[in-house]
N, C-alpha and C. Protein backbone atom coordinates (compact mmCIF):
# COMPACT_ATOMS: atom_id res chain seq x y z
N UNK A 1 0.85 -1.17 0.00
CA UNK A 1 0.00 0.00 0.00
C UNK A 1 0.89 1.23 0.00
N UNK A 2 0.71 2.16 -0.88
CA UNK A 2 1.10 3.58 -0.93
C UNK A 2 0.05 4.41 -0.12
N UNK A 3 0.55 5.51 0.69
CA UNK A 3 0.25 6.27 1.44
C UNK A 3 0.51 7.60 1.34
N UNK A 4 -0.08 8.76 0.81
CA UNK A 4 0.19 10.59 0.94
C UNK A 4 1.13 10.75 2.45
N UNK A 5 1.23 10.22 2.88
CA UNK A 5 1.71 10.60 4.06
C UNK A 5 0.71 11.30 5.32
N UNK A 6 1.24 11.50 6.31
CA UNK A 6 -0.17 12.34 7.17
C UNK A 6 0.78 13.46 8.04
N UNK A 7 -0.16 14.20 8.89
CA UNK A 7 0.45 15.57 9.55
C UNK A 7 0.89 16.62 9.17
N UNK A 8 2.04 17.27 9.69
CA UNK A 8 2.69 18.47 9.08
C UNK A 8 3.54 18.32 7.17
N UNK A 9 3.85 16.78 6.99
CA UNK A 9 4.74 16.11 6.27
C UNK A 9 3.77 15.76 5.23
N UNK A 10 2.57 15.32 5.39
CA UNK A 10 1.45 14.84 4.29
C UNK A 10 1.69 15.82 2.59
N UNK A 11 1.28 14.76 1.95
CA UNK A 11 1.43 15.39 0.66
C UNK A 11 2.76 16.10 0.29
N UNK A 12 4.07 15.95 0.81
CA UNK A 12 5.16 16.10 0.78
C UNK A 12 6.09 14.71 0.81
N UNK A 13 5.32 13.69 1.30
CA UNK A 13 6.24 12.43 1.49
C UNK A 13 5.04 11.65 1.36
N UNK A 14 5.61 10.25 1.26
CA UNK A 14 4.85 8.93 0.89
C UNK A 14 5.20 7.59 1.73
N UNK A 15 4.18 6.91 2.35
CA UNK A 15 4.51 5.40 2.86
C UNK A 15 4.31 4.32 2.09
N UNK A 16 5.46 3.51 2.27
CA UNK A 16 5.38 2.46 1.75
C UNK A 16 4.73 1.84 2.72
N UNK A 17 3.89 0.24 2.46
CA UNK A 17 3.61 -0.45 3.45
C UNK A 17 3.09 -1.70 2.86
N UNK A 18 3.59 -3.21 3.85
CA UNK A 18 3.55 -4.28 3.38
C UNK A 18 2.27 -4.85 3.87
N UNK A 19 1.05 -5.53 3.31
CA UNK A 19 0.17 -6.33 3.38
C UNK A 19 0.21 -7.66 4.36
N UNK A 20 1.55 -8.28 4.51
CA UNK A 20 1.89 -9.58 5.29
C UNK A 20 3.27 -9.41 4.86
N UNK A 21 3.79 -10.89 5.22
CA UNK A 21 4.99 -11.60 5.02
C UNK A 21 5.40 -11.39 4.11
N UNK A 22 6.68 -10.34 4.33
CA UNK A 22 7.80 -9.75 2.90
C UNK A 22 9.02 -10.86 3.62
N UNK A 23 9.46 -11.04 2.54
CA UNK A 23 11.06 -11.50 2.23
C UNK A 23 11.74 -10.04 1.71
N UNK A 24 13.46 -10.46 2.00
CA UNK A 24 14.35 -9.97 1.95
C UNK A 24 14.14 -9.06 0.11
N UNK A 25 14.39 -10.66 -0.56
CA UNK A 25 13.96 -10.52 -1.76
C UNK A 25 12.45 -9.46 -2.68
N UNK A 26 11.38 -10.20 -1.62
CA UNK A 26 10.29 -8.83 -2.40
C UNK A 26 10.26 -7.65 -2.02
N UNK A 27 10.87 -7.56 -0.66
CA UNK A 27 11.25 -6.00 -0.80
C UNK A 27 12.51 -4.98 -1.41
N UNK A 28 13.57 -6.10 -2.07
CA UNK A 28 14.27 -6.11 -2.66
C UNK A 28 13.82 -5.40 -4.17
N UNK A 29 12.49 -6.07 -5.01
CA UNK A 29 11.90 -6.60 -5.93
C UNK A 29 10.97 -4.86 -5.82
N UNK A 30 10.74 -4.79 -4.69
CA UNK A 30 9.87 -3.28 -4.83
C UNK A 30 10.67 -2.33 -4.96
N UNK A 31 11.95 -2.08 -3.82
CA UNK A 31 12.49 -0.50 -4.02
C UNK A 31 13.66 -0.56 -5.43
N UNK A 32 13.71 -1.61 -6.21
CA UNK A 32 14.12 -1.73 -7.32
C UNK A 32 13.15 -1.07 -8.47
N UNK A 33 12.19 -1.53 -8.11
CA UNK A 33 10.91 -0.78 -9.14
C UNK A 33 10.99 0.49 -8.82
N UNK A 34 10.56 1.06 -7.69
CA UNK A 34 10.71 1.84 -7.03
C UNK A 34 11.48 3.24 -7.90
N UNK A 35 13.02 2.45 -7.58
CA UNK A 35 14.38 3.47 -8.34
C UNK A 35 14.29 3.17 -9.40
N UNK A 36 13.64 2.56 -10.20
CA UNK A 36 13.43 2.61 -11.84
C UNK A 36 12.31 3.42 -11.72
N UNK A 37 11.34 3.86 -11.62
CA UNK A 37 10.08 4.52 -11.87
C UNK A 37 10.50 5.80 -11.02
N UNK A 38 11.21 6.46 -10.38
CA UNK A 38 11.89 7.70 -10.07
C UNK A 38 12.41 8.18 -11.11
N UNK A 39 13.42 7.35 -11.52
CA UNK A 39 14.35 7.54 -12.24
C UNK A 39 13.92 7.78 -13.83
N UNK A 40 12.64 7.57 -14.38
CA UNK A 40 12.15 7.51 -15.06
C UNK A 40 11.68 9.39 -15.08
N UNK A 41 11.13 9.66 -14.17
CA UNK A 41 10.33 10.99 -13.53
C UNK A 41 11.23 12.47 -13.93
């Protein structure tokens, strides 16, 4: 789940957040996407 962020910081920053049981690897697998789709921007 992606998140706007909340408080003073909202709509300036973003949460990441996992559903259940991440491995090393799928969170590996996300902030890889992640820095490709920035990097894209």
């Amino acid at each position: 789940a992606i998140d706007g962020g909340y408080g003073k910081i909202k709509g300036t920053t973003f949460r990441l957040s996992n559903m259940g049981d991440e491995t090393d690897e799928t969170i590996q697998n996300l902030l890889d996407a992640l820095d490709d789709s920035l990097t894209k921007l």
